[in-house]
Protein backbone atom coordinates (compact mmCIF):
# COMPACT_ATOMS: atom_id res chain seq x y z
CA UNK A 1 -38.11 -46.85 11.18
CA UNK A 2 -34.45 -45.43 10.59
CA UNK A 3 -33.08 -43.14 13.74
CA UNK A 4 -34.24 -39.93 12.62
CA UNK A 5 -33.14 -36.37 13.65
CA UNK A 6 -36.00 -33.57 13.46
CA UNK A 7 -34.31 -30.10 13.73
CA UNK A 8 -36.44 -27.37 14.62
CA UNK A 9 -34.53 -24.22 13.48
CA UNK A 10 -35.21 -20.69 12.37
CA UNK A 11 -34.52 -16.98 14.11
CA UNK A 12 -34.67 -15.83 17.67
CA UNK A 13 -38.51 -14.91 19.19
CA UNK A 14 -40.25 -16.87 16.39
CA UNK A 15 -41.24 -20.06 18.94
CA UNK A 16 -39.03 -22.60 18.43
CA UNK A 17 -39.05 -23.86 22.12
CA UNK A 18 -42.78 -24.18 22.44
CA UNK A 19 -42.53 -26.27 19.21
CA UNK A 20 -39.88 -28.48 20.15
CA UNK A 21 -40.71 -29.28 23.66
CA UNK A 22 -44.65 -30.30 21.67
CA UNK A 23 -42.61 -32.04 19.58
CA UNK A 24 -40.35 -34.04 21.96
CA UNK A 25 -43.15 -35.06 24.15
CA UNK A 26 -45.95 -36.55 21.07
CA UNK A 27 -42.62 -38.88 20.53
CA UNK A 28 -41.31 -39.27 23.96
CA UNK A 29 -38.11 -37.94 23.44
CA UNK A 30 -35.43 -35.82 24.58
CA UNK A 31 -33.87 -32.40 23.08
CA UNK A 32 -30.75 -31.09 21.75
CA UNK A 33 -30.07 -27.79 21.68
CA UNK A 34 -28.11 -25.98 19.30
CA UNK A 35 -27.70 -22.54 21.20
CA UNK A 36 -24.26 -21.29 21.29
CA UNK A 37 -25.06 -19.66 24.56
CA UNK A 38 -28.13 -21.57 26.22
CA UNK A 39 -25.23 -24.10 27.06
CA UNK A 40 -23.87 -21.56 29.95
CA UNK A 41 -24.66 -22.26 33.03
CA UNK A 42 -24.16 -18.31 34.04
CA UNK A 43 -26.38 -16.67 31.27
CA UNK A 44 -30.10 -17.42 31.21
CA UNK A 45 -32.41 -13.75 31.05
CA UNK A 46 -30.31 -12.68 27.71
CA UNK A 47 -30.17 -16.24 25.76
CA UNK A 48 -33.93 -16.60 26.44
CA UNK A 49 -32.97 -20.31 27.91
CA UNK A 50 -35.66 -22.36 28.86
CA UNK A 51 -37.58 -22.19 31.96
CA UNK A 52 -36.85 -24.19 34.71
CA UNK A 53 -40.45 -26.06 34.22
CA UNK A 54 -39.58 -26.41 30.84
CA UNK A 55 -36.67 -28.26 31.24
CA UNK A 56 -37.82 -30.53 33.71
CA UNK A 57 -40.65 -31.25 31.06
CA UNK A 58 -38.01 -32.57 28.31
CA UNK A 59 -34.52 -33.42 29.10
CA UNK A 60 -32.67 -31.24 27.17
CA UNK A 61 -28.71 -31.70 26.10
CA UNK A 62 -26.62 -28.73 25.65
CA UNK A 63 -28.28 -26.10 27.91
CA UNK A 64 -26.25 -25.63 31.44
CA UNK A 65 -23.82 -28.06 30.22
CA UNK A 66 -20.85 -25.88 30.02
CA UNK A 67 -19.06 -22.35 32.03
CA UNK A 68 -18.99 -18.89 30.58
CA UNK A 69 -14.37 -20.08 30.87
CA UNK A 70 -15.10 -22.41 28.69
CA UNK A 71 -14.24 -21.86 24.95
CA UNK A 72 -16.58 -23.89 22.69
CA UNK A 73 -16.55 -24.08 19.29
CA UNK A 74 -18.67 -25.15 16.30
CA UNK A 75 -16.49 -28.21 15.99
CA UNK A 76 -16.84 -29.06 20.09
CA UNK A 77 -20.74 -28.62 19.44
CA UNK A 78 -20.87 -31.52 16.55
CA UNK A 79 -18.93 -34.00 19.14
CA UNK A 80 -21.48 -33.13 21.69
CA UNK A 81 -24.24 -33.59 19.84
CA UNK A 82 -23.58 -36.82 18.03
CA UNK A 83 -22.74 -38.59 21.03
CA UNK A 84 -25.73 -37.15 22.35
CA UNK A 85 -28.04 -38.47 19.50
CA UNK A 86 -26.23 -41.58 19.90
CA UNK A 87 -27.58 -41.79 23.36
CA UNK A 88 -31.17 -40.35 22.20
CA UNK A 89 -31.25 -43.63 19.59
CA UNK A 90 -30.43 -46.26 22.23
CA UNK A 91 -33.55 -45.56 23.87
CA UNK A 92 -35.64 -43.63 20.47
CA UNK A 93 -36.19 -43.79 17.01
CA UNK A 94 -36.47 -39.66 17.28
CA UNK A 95 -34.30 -36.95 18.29
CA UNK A 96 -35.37 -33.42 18.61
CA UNK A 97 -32.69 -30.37 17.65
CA UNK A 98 -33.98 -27.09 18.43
CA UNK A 99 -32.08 -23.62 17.87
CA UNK A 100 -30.90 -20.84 15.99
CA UNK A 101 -27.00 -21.29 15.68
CA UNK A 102 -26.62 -22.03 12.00
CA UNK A 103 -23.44 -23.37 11.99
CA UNK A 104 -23.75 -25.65 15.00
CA UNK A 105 -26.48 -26.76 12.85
CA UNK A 106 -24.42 -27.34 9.41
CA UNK A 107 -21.52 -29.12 11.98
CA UNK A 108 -24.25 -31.21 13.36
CA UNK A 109 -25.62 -32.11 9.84
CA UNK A 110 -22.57 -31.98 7.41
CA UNK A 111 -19.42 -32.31 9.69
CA UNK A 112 -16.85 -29.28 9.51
CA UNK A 113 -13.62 -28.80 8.21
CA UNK A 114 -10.94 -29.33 10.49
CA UNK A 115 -9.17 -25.60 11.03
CA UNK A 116 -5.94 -25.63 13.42
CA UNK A 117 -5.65 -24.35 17.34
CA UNK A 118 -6.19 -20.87 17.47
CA UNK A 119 -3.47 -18.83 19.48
CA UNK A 120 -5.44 -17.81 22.58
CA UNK A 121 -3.87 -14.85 22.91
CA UNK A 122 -4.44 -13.57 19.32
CA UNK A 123 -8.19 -14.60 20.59
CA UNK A 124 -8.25 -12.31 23.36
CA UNK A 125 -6.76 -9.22 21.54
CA UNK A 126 -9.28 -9.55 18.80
CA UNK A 127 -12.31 -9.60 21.14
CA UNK A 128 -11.04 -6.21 23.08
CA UNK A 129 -9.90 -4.68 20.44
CA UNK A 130 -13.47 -5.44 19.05
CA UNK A 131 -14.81 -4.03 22.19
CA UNK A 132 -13.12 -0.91 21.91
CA UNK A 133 -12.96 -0.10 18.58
CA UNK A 134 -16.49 -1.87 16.79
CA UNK A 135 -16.62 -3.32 13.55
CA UNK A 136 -15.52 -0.81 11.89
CA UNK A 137 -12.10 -1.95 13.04
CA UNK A 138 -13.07 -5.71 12.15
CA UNK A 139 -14.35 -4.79 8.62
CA UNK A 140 -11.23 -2.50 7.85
CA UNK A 141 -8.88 -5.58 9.80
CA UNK A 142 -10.40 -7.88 7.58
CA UNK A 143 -10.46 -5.66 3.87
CA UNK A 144 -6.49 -5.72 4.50
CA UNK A 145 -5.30 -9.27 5.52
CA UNK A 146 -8.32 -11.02 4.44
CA UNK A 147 -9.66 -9.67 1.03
CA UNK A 148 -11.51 -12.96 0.43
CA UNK A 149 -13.74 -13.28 3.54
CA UNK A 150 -14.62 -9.31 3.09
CA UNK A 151 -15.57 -9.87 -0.09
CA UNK A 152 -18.02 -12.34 0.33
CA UNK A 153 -18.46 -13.20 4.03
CA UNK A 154 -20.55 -12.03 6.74
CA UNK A 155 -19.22 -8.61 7.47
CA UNK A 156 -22.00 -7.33 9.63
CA UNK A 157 -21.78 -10.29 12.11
CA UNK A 158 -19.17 -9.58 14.56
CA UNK A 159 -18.47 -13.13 15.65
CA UNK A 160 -17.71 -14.81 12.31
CA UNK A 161 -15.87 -12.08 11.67
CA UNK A 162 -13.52 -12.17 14.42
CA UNK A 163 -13.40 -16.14 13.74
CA UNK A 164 -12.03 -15.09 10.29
CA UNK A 165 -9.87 -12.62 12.26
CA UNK A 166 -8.27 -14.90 14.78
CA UNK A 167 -7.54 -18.05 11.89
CA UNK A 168 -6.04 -15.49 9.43
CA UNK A 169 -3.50 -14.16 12.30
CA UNK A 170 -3.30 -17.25 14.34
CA UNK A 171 -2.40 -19.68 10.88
CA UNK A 172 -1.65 -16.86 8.24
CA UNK A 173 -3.72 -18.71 6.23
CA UNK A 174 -7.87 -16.77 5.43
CA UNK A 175 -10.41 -19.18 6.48
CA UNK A 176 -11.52 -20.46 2.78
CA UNK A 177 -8.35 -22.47 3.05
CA UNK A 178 -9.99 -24.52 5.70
CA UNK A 179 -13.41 -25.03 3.86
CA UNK A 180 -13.20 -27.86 1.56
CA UNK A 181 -16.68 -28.12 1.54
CA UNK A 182 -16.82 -31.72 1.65
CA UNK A 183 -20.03 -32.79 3.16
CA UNK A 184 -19.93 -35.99 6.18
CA UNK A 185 -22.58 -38.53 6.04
CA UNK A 186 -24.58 -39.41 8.79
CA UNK A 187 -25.91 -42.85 9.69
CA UNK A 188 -29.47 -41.09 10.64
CA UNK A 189 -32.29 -39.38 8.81
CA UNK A 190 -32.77 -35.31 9.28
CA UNK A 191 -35.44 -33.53 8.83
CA UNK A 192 -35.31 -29.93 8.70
CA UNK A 193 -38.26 -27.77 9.99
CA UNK A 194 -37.73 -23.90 9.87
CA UNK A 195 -40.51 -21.66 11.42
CA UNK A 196 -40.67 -18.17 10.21
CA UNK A 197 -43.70 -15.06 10.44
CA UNK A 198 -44.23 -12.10 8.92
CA UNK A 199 -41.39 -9.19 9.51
CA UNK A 200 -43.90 -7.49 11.09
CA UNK A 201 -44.90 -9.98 13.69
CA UNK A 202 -41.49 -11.23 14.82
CA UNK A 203 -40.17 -7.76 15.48
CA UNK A 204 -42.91 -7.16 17.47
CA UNK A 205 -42.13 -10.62 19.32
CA UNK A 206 -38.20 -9.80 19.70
CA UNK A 207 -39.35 -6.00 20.94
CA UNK A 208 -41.86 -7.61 23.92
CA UNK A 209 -39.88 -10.30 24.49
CA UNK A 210 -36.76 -7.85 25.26
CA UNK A 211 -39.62 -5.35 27.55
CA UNK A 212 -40.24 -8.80 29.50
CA UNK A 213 -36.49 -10.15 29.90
CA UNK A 214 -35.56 -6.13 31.38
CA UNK A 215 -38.92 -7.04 33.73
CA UNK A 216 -37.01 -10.27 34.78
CA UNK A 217 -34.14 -8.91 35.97
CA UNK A 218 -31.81 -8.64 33.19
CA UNK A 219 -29.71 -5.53 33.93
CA UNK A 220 -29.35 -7.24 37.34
CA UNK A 221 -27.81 -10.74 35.89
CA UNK A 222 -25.81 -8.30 33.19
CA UNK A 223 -24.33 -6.37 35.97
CA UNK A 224 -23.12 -9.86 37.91
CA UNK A 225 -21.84 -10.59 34.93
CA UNK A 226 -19.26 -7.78 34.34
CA UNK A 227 -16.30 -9.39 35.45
CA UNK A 228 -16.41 -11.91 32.71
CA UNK A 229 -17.39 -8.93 29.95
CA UNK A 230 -14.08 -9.66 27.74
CA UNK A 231 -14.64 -13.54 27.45
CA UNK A 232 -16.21 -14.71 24.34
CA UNK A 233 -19.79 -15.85 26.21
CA UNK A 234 -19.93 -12.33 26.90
CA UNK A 235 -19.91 -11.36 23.58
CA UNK A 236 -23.85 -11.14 23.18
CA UNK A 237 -26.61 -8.75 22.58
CA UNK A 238 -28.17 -8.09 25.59
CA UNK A 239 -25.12 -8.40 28.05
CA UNK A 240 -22.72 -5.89 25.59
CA UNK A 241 -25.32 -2.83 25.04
CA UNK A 242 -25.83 -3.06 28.93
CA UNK A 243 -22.49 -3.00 29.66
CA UNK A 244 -22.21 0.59 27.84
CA UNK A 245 -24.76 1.32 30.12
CA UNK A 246 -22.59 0.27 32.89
CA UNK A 247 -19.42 2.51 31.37
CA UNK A 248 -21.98 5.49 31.35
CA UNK A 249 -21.70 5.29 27.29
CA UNK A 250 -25.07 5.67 26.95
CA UNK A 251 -28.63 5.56 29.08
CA UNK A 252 -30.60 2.58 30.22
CA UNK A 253 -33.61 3.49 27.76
CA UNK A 254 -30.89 3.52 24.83
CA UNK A 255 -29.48 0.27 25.87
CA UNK A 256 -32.53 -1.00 25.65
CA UNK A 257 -33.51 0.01 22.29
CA UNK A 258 -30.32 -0.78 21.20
CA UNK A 259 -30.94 -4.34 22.58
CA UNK A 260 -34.42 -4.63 20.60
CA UNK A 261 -32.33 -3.39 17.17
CA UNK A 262 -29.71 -5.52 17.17
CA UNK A 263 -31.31 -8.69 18.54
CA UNK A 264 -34.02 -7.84 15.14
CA UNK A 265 -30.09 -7.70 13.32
CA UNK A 266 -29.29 -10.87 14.28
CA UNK A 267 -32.76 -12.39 13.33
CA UNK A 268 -32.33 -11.40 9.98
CA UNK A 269 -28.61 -12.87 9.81
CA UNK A 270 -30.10 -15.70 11.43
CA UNK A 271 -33.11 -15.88 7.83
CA UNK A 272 -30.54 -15.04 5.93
CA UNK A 273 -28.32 -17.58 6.90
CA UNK A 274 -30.60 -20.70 6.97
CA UNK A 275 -32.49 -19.44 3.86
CA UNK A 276 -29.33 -20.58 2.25
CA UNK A 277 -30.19 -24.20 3.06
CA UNK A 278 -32.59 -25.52 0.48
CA UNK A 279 -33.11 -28.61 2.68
CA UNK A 280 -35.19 -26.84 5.08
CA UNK A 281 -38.81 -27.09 5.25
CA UNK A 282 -40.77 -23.89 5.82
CA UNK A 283 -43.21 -23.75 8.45
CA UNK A 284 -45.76 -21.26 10.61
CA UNK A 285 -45.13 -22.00 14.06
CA UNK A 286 -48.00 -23.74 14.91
CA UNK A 287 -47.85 -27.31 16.89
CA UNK A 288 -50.77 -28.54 14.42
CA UNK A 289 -48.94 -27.16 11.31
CA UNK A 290 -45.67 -29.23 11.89
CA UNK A 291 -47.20 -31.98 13.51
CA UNK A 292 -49.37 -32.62 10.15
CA UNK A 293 -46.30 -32.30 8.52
CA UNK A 294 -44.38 -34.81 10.28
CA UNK A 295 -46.88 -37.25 10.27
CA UNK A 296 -46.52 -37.14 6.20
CA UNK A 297 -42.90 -36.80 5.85
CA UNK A 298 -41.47 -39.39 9.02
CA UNK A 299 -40.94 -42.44 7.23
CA UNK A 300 -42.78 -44.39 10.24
């Protein structure tokens, strides 16, 4: 059987881990995620990492691997996880990617364009000017110097936007210069699982899930976290709405509610996103559902 990758993928709240972890045990395997912030060793309530049990029940690559000072990027994530696949195969036929960060996904599966060093300082401006002003200021930023991307990007999500931001200022060049769209091949086989519900269900799923994660402790690891509130990890729903809290901006009960609204934003970003990717196979998440599929589709 050729190495194969099975990538577990679809929005935030739906069950991917549950699925994955069933997954990477019926083949005695080990787990890559592809969380942009599960790899931080500082953040765990808001990023809904894995639980301590649960890691010790798969090894998992890519979750506490890395420090909220670090600076990752989509690019640093398809390194990672190649060379972590390559160790997977030495021992496996079967690798097991789980997550919700599109792109890491696409770099992981298609390679990326190569886009040059981004002036750190340009970086940093962006992301408080972001903070102070919302994206309104990105959206207007971006309608002026770079027409293109605001045309046709994604101009309600505030971190490819301030991607598009920091390129266009940092190169003077928009981002669609960078993207030849030139696909890499890989020397493995991928297969692409998405789990989705009903609307309905997974909003109800985020919304408990966010009543349980404030029952955990989360305003307590948000407030520990305030030093670091201008560095990019930071940059997340469930640390930023608290941190308005924090300023006195707004009450606890409104920071959470605004935590439950935009973390169901993001979801649908998240659909919207990998809906684009005809490649992925559409699945309920149940172990029994896309463990039947598997068994038809692995070329064992």
């Amino acid at each position: 059987m050729k190495n194969t990758c099975i990538i577990i993928c679809g929005p935030t709240a739906v069950g991917k881990t549950s699925i994955a972890l069933n997954i990477a045990k019926q083949f005695s395997t080990q787990i890559i995620s592809a969380d942009s912030r599960q790899c931080y060793r500082e953040l765990n309530i808001a990023v809904a990492k894995p639980t301590v049990a649960e890691l010790g029940y798969v090894h998992h690559y890519f979750i506490n691997s890395h420090a909220i000072q670090d600076n990752l990027s989509a690019a640093d994530f398809e390194q990672y996880a190649l060379s972590a696949a390559g160790k997977i195969f030495q021992q496996n036929n079967i690798a097991v990617m789980v997550g919700g960060t599109g792109l890491y996904i696409k770099a992981f599966c298609e390679g990326l364009d190569t886009i040059p060093s981004i002036n750190e300082a340009i970086r940093n401006n962006i992301i408080s000017t972001y903070q102070q002003e919302g994206i309104g200021w990105l959206q207007e930023q971006l309608k002026i110097l770079d027409p293109v991307y605001y045309a046709s990007g994604e101009m309600q999500n505030p971190q490819r936007m301030m991607r598009a931001l920091e390129v266009k200022l940092s190169t003077g060049e928009p981002i669609s210069a960078f993207q030849s769209g030139n696909k890499t091949a890989r020397d493995f086989n991928i297969i692409k699982i998405g789990l989705e519900l009903p609307r309905e269900i997974l909003y109800s799923q985020i919304n408990g899930r966010v009543d349980a994660m404030i029952e955990m402790g989360l305003v307590e690891e948000a407030r520990s976290l305030l030093p670091f509130r201008n560095l990019n990890a930071l940059q997340t729903v469930g640390y930023r709405e608290l941190f308005s809290y924090f300023d006195g901006e707004i009450s606890l009960s409104k920071a959470i509610e605004l935590i439950k609204q935009n973390t169901r934003h993001y979801a649908k970003r998240q659909m919207t996103w990998f809906k684009k990717d005809e490649a992925i196979n559409w699945l309920h998440p149940d172990i029994k559902i896309v463990s039947d599929y598997l068994k038809r589709n692995l070329e064992i």
